[in-house]
Protein backbone atom coordinates (compact mmCIF):
# COMPACT_ATOMS: atom_id res chain seq x y z
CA UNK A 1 90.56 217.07 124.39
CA UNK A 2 90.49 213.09 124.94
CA UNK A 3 89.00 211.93 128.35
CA UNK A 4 90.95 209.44 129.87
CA UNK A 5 89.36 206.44 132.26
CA UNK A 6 89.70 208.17 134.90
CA UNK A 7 87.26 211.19 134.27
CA UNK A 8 90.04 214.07 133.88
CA UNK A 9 90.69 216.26 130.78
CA UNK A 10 94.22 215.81 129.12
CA UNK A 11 95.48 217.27 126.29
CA UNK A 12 94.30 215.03 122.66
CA UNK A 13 95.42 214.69 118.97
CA UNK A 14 92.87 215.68 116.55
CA UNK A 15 90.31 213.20 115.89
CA UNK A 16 90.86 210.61 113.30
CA UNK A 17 87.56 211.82 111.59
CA UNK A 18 88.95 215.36 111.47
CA UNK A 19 92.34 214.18 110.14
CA UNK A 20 90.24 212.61 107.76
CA UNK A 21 88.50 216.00 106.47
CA UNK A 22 91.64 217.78 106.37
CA UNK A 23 93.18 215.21 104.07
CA UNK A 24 90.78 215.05 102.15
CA UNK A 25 90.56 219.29 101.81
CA UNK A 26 94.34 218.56 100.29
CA UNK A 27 96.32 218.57 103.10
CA UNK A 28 99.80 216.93 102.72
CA UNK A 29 100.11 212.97 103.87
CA UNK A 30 102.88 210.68 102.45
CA UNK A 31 105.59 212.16 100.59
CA UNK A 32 104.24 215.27 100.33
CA UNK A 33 104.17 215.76 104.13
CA UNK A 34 105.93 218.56 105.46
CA UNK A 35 108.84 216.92 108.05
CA UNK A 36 108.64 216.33 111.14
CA UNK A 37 110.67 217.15 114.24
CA UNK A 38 111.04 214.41 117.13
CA UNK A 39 113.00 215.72 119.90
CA UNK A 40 114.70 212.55 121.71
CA UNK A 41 115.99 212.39 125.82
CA UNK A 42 116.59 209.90 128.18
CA UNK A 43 116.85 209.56 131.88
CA UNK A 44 116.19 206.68 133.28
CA UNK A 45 116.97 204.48 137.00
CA UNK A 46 116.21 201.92 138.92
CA UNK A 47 116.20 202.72 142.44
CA UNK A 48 116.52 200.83 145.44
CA UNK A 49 115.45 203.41 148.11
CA UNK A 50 116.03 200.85 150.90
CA UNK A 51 119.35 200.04 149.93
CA UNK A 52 122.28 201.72 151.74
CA UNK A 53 124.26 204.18 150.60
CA UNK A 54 123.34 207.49 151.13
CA UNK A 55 121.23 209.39 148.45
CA UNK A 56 122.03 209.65 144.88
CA UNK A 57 123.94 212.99 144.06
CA UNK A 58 125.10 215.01 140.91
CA UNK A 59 128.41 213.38 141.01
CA UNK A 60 127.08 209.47 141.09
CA UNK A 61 125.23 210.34 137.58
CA UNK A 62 128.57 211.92 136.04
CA UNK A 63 131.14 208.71 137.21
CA UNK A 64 130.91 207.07 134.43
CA UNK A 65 130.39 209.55 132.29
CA UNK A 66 129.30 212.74 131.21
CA UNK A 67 125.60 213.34 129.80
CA UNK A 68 125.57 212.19 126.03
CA UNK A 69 123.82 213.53 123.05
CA UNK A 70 123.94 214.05 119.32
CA UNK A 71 125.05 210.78 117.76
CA UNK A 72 126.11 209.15 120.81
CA UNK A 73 122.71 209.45 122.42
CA UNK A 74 120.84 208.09 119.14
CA UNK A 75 122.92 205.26 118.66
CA UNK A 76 122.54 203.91 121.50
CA UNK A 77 120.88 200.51 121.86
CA UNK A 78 117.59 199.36 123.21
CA UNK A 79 114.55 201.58 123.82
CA UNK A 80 116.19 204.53 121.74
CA UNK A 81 117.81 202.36 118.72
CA UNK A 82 114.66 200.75 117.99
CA UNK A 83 113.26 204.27 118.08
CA UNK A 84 115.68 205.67 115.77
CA UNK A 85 115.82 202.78 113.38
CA UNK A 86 112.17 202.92 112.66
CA UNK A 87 111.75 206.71 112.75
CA UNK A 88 115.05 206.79 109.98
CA UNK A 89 112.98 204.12 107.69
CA UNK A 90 110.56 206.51 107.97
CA UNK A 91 112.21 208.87 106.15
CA UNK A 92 110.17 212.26 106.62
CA UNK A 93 111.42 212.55 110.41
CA UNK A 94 114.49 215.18 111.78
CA UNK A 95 115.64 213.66 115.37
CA UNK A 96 116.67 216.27 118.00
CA UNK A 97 119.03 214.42 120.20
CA UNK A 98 118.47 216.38 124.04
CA UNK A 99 121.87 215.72 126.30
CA UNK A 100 121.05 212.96 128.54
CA UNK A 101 122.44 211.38 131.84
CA UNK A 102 123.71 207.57 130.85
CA UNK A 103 124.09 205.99 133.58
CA UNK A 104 124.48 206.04 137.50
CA UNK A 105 127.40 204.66 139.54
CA UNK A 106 126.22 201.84 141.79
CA UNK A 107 122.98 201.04 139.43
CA UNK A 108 119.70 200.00 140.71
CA UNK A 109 121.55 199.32 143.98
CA UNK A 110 122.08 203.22 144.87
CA UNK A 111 119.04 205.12 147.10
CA UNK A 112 116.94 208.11 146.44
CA UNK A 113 117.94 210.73 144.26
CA UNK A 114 117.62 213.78 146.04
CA UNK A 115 115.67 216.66 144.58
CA UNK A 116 118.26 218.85 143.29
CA UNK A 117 119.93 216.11 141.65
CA UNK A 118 116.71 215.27 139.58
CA UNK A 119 116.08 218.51 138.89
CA UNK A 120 119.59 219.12 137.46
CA UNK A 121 119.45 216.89 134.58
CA UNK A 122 116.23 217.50 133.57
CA UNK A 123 116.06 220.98 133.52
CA UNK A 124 119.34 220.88 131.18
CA UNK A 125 116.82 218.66 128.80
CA UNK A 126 114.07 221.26 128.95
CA UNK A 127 116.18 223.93 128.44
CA UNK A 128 117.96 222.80 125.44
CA UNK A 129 114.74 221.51 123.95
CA UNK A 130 113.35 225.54 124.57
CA UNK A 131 116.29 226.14 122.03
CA UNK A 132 115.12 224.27 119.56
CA UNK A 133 111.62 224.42 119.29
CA UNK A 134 109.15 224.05 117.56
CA UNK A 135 109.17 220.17 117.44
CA UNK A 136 106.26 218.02 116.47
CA UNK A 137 106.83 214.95 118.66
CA UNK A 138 108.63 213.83 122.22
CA UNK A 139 110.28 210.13 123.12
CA UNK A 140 111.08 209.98 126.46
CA UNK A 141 113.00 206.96 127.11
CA UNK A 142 112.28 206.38 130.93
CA UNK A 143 112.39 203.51 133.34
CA UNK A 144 109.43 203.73 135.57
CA UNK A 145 111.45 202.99 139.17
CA UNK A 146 113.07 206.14 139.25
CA UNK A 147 112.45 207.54 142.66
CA UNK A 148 113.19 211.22 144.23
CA UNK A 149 113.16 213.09 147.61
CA UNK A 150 109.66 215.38 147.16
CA UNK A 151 108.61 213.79 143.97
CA UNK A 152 106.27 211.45 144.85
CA UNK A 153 105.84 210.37 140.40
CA UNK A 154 108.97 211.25 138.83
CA UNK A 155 108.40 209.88 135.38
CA UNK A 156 105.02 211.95 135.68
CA UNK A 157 106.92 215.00 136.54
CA UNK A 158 108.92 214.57 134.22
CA UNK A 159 105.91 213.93 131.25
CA UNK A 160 104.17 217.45 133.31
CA UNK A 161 107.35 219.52 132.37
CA UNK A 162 107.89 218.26 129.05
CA UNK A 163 104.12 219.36 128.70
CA UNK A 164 104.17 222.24 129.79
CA UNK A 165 106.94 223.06 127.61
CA UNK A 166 105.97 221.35 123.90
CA UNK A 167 102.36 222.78 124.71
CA UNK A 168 99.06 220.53 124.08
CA UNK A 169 99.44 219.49 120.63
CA UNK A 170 102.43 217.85 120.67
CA UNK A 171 102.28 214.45 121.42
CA UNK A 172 104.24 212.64 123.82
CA UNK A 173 105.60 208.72 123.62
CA UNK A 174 107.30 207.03 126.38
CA UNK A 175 109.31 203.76 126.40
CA UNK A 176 109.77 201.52 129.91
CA UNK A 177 111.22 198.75 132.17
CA UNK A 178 108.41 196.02 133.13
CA UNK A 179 109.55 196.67 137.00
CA UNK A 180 108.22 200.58 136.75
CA UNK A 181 106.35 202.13 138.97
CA UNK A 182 103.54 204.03 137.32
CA UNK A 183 99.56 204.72 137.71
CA UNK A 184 97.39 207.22 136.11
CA UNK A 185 98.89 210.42 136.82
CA UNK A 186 101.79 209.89 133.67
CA UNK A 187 98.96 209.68 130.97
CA UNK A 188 97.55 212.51 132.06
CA UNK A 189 100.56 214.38 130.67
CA UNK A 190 101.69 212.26 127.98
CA UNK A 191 99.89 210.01 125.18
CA UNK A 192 101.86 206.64 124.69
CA UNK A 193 103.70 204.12 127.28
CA UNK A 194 105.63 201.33 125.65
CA UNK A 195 106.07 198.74 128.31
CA UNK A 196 108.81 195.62 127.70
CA UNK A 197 107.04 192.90 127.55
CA UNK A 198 109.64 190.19 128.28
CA UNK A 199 112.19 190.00 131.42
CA UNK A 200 114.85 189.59 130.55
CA UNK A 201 114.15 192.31 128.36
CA UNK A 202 114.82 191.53 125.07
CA UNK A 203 112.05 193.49 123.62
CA UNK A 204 113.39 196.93 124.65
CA UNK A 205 114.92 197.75 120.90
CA UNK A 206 110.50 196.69 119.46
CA UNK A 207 109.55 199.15 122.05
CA UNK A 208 111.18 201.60 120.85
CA UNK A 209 110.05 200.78 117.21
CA UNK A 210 106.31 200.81 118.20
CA UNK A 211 106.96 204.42 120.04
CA UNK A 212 108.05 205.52 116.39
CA UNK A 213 105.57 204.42 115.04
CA UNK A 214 102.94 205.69 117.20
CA UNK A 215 104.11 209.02 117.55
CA UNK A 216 104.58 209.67 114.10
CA UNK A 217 100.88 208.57 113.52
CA UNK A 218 99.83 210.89 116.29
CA UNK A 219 101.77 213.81 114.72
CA UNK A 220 100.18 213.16 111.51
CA UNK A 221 96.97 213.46 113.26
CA UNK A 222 96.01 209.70 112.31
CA UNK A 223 95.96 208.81 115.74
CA UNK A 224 93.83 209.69 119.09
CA UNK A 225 95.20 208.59 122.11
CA UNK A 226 93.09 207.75 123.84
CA UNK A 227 93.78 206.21 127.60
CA UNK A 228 92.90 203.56 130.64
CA UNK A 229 94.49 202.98 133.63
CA UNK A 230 93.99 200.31 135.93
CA UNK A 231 96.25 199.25 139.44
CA UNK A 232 95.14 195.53 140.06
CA UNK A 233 96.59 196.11 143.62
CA UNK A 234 99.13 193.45 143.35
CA UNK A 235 102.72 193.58 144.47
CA UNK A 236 105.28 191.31 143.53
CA UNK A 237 109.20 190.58 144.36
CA UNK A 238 110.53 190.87 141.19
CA UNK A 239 112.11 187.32 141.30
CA UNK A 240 108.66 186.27 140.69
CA UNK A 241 108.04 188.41 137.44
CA UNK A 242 110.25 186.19 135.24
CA UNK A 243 108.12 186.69 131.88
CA UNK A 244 109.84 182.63 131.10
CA UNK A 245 107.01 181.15 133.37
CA UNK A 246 103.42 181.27 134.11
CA UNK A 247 101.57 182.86 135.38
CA UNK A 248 103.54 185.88 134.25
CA UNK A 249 104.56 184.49 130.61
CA UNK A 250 100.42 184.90 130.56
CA UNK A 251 99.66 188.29 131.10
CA UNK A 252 101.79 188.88 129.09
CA UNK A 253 100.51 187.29 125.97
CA UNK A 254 97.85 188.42 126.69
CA UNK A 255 97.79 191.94 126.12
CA UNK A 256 100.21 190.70 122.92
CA UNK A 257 96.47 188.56 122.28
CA UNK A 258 94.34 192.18 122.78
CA UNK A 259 97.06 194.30 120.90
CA UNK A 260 96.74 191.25 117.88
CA UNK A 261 93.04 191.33 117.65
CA UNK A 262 92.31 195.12 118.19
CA UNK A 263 94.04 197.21 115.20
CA UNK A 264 96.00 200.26 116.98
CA UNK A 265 95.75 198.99 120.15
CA UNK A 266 98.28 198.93 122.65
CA UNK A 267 98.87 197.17 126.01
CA UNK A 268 101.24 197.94 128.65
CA UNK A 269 101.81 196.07 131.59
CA UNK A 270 104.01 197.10 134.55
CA UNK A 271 104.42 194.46 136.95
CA UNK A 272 106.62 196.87 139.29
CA UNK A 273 109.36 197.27 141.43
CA UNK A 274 108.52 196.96 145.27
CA UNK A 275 111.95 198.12 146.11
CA UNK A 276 111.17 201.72 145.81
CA UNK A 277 108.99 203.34 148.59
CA UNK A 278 106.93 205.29 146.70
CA UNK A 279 102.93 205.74 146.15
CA UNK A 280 102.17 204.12 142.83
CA UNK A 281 104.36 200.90 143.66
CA UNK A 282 102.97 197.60 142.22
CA UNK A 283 101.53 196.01 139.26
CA UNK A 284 100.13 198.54 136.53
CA UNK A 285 97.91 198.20 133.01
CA UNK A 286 97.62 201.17 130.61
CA UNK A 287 96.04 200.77 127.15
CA UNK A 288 96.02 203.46 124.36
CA UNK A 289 93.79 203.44 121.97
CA UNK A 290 92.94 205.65 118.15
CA UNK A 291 89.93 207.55 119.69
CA UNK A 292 87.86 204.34 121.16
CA UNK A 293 87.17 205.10 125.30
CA UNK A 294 85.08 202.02 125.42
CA UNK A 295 87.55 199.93 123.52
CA UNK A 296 90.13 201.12 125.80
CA UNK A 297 88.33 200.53 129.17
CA UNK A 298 87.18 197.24 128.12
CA UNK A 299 90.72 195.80 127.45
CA UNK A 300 92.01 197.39 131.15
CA UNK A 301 89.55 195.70 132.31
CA UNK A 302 89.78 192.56 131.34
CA UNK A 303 93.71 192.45 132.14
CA UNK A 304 93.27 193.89 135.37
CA UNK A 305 90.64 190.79 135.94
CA UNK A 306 92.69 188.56 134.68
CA UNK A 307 95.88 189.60 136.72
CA UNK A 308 93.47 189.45 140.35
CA UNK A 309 92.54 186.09 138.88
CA UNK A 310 96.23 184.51 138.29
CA UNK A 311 97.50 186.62 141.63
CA UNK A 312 98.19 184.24 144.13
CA UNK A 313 100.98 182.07 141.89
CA UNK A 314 102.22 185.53 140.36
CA UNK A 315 102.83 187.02 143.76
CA UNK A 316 103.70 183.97 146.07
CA UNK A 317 107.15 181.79 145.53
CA UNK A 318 109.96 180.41 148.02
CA UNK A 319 113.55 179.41 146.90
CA UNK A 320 116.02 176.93 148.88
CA UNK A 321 118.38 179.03 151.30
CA UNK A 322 121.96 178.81 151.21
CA UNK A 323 122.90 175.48 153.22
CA UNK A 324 120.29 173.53 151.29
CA UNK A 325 120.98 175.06 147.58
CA UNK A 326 124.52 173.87 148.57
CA UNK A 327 123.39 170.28 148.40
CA UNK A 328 121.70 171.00 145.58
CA UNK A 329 124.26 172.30 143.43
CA UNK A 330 126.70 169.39 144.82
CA UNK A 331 124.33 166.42 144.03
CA UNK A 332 124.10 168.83 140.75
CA UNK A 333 127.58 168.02 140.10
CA UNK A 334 127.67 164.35 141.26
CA UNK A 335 125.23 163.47 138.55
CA UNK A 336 127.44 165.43 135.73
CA UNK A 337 124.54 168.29 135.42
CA UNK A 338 127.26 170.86 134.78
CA UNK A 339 127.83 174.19 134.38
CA UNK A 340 125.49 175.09 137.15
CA UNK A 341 124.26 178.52 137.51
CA UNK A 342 122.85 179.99 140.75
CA UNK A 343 121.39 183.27 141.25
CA UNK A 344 121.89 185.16 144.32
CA UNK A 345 119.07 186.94 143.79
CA UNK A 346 118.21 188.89 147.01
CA UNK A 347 121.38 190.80 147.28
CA UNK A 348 120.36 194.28 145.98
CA UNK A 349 123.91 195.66 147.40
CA UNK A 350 125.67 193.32 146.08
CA UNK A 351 127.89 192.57 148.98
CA UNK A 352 126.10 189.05 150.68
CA UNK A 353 128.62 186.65 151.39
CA UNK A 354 125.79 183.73 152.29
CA UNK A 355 126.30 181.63 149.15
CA UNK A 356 129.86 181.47 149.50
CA UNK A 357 130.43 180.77 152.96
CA UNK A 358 128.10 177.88 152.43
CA UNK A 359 129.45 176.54 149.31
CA UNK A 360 133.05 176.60 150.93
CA UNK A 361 131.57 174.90 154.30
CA UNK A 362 130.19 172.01 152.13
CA UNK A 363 133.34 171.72 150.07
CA UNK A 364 131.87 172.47 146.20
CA UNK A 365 134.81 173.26 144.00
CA UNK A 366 135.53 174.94 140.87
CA UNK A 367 133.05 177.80 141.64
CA UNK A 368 133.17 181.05 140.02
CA UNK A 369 131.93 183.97 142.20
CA UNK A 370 130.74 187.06 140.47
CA UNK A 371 130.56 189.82 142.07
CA UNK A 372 131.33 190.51 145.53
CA UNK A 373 130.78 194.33 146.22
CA UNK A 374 134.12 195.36 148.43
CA UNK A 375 135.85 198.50 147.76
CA UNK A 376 137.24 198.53 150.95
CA UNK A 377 139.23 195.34 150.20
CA UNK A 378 139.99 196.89 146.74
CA UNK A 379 141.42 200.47 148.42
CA UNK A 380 143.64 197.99 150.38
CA UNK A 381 144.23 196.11 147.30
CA UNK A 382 145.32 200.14 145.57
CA UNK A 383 147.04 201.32 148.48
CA UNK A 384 149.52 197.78 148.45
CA UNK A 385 150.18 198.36 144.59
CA UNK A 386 149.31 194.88 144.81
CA UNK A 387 150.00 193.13 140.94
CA UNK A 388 148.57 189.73 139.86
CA UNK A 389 150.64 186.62 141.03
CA UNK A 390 150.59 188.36 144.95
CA UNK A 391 149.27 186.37 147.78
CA UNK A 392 145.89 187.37 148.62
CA UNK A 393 144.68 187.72 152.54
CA UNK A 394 141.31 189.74 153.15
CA UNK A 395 138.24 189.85 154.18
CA UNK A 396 135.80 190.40 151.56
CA UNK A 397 131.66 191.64 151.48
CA UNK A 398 129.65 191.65 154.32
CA UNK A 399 129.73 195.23 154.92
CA UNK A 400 125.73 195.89 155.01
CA UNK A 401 122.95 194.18 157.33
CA UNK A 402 121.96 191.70 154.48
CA UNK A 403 125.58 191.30 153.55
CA UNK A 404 126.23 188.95 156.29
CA UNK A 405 129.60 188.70 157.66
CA UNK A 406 132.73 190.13 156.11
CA UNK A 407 134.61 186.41 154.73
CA UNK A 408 138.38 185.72 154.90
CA UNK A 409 139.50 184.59 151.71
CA UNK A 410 142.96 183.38 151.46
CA UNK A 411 144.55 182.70 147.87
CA UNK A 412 146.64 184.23 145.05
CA UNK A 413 145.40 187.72 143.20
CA UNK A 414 145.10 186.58 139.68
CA UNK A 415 143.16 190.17 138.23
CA UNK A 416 143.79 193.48 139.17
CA UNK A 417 142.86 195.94 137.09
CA UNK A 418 139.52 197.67 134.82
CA UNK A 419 136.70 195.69 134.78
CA UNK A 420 132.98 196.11 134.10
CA UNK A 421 133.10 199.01 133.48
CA UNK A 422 134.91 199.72 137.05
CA UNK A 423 138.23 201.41 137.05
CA UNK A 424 138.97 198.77 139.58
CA UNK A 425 138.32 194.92 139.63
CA UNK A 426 139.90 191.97 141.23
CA UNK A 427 140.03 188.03 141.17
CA UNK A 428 141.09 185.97 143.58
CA UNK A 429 141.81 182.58 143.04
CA UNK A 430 141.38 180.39 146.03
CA UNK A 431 140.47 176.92 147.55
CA UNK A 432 139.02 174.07 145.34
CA UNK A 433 139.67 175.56 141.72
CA UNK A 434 137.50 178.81 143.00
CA UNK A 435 137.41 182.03 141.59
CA UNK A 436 135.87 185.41 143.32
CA UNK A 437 135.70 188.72 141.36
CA UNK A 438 135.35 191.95 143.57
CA UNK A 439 134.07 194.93 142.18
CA UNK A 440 133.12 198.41 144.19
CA UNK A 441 129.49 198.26 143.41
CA UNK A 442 126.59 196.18 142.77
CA UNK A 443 127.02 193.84 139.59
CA UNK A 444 124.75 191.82 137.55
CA UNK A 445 126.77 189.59 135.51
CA UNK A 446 124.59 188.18 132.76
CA UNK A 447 126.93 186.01 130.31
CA UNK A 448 130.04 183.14 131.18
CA UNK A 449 132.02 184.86 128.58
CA UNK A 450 131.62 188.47 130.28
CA UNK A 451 134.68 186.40 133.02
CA UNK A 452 137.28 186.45 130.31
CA UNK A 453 140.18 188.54 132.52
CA UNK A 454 143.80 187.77 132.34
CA UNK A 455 144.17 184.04 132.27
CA UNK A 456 140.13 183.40 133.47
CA UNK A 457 138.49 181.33 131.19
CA UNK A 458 134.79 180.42 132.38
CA UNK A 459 134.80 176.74 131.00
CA UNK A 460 137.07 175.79 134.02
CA UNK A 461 134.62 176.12 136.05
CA UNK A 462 131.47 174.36 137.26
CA UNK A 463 129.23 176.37 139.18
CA UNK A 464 128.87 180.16 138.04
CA UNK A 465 127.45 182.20 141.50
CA UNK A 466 126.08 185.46 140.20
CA UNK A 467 124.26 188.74 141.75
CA UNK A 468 120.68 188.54 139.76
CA UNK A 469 117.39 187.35 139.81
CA UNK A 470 116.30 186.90 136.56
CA UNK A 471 118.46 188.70 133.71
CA UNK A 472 121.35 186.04 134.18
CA UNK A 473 118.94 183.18 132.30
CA UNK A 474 120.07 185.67 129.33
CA UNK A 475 123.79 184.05 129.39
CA UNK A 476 123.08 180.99 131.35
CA UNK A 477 119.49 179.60 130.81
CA UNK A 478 117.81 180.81 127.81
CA UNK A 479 121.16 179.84 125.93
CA UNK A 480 121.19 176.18 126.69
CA UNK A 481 124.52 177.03 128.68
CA UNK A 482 124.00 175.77 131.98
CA UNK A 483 122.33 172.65 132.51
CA UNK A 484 121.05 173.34 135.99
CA UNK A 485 119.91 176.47 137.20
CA UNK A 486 118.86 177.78 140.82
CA UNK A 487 118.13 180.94 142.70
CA UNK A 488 118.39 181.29 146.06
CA UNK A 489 117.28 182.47 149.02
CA UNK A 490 119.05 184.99 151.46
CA UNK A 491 118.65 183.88 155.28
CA UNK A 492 116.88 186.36 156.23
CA UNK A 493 113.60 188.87 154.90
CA UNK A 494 116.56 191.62 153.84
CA UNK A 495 115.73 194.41 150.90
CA UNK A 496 115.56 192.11 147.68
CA UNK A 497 113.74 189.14 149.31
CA UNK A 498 109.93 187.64 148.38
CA UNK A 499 109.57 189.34 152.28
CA UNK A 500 108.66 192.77 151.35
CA UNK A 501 106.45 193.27 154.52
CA UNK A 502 109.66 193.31 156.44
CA UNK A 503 110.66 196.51 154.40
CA UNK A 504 110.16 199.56 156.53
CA UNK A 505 107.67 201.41 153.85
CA UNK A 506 106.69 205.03 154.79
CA UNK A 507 104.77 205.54 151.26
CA UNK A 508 103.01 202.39 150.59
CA UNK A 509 100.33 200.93 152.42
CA UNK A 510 100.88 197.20 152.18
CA UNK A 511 97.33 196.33 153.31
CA UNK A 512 96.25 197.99 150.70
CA UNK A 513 97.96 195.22 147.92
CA UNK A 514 97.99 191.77 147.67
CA UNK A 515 99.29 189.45 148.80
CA UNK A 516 99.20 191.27 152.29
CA UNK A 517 96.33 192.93 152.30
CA UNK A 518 93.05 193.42 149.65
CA UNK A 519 93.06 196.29 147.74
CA UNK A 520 90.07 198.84 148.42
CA UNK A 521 88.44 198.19 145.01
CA UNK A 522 88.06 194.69 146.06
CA UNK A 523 86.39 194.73 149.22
């Protein structure tokens, strides 16, 4: 057994000095290790629990598509191709592919999953993975911001069943978003978290490569996990968490510094996702170590000292509003600084009409809008049979209390049709050279090129209005593609704002966390 930081028991690997002794005695390593079996699931969302809505059902996780598995579910990208690509190099490891949801309609703008709806998927997991044990190893690709009526840690639930199926021996990696929600409680069931260091997060595929690696080692009974856990008691809009600047570019190297130095070490930094009202919300370090406690304690320490230290510029920001990014963006274009790209980065439903009223009152041209959440305007749209080349006279967005007002937009349908992976998608052209796309749920459009519908093509236009806070510098910034870029401000402290003490919490004590209250350790 391997005492974690925080004083309880959890199941352990077998020391590295036993391992030792047994392979020594002639027990098989290398090639002449008997194979292993990795069984392989994923389930993993992002939820906004104040966003409207309604909860999250059965039927939102099947619209897209049915649960996947076999060789659809390991070749998929990120998290679980990195996993599978180093695991096949490996050569001496059998993958058991568990039938996994993919994907849920609405994204991380839809609310709580109820109960029964978590429940359903997962125990389809456990009880396919009762089939086919025994297996020697578990990657649970997860995001950390799932949340659930009743379960107040579902990524810890979900580590505690998978436990108490696989049995103590059997070690258990995870792989996760940055913006997850986690604390002690998932290490107490599990052995490894793999933590994306970089948002956007282009890291997810190494993740998923250092999980492999790990739990192989673990299986082999070369490794120890062994745990800490800190909470810093820092929460952040995620706006602010852009990995691209300091001070969060520097806790993030970091723990790459700690994992450098210290052989087997490994860091993992949640910076959270305050947009789920649950009770491990905020910013969260767990290190794993090959059997050292005091190795392990010292580096949570240190990063949880260093995060308190760099708090106030990691937690704290403002961004210009709409009226006064709209002079921005047109002295922007006076000066030739073109394409400009603005995130609209508080609009979690997807539906705020803000930007756009204020970029038509100040007369900015050649602006491509996308998206505007409406499905109201597309059933209308359906219900016309109305075909590309009609004119176009609706009112658009504004549906929700951050949405602002619904906005007449008057112009020629020049898209009608699949889209984003929508059955249903629309472009109107209007005004000044404009473009808006309309789509029935929240979209974060994160390249120019991802605009190419019908005769669209993105280098018409000057100003590219999109729905994300910090994943559209993939396309736009980080590319050298736009020459300006801005986020902005909602007008008002709505779900998805730096404002998060206007969010009506039930689970999360805000004067608990900084930076609107101190946390109890720091008293």
């Amino acid at each position: 057994m391997t005492t974690d930081s925080k004083g309880s028991k959890k199941p352990g690997r077998a020391s590295a000095a036993i391992a030792a002794i047994l392979l020594a005695c002639g027990a098989p390593s290398g090639d002449d290790a008997a194979p292993l079996r990795f069984a392989v699931a994923s389930y993993q969302h992002e939820t906004c629990t104040f966003c409207p809505g309604g909860d999250t059902e059965i039927d939102d996780w099947l619209r897209y598509s049915e649960p996947v598995s076999g060789d659809v579910l390991l070749g998929a990208g990120g998290y679980i191709g990195g996993f599978v690509k180093r695991v096949r190099e490996f050569g001496d490891v059998e993958l058991v592919p568990l039938t996994s949801p993919v994907g849920v309609f609405g994204g991380s703008s839809r609310s709580w999953n109820t109960r029964a709806t978590f429940e359903h998927f997962l125990d389809a997991m456990l009880a396919e993975l009762e089939e086919q044990l025994p297996v020697d190893g578990v990657l649970l690709a997860l995001h950390g911001a799932m949340a659930v009526r009743e379960v107040p840690r579902p990524e810890a639930e979900i580590a505690r069943r998978f436990r108490e199926l696989v049995g103590p021996d059997v070690p258990i990696a995870a792989t996760f978003d940055l913006h997850g929600n986690e604390d002690g409680e998932f290490l107490e069931h599990a052995d490894f978290s793999f933590v994306t260091k970089r948002f956007p997060h282009y890291d997810s595929y190494i993740q998923g490569e250092r999980a492999a690696r790990a739990l192989r080692l673990a299986a082999r009974g070369e490794y120890d996990p062994t745990t800490a856990t800190r909470k810093p008691g820092i929460i952040t809009a995620t706006v602010l968490q852009w990995t691209g600047q300091s001070p969060a570019m520097d806790i993030m190297e970091r723990a790459r510094r700690w994992e450098a130095r210290e052989h087997d070490a490994y860091v993992s930094v949640f910076f959270g996702y305050p947009w789920s009202d649950v009770p491990d919300v905020g910013a969260t370090i767990q290190v794993m170590t090959n059997g050292d406690q005091a190795l392990a304690d010292e580096i949570a320490d240190d990063m949880d000292d260093f995060m308190w230290r760099v708090r106030e510029d990691f937690a704290l920001g403002s961004y210009p509003r709409p009226t006064q990014a709209a002079q921005t963006v047109a002295a922007a274009i006076a000066r030739g600084e073109t394409p400009v790209a603005v995130g609209d980065y508080s609009d979690r439903p997807g539906d705020a009409t803000h930007i756009l009223s204020a970029f038509e009152a100040a007369g900015i041209g050649k602006v491509l809008y996308g998206t505007i959440t409406s499905p109201a305007t597309l059933e209308a749209l359906a219900a016309a049979d109305a075909q590309p080349g009609d004119p176009f006279d609706h009112e658009i967005g504004g549906f929700t209390p951050s949405g602002g007002s619904p906005h007449r937009v008057t112009g020629t349908l020049v898209y009608f049709g699949e889209g984003f992976g929508y059955d249903r998608i629309a472009a109107i052209s209007f005004g000044n050279g404009n473009v808006v796309f309309l789509t029935p749920a929240y979209e974060q459009v994160l390249y120019p090129d991802a605009f190419r519908f019908g005769t669209i093509d993105p280098a018409d236009y000057d100003v590219f209005v999109v729905k994300s806070r910090v994943h559209f510098r993939r396309g736009f910034d980080e590319t050298g593609y736009a020459r300006t870029i801005l986020v902005v401000e909602a007008p008002g402290p709505f779900v998805g704002t730096t404002f998060l003490d206007a969010l009506p919490y039930e689970n999360v004590d805000l004067s608990g966390l900084y930076p609107y209250g101190t946390p109890e350790k720091r008293r």
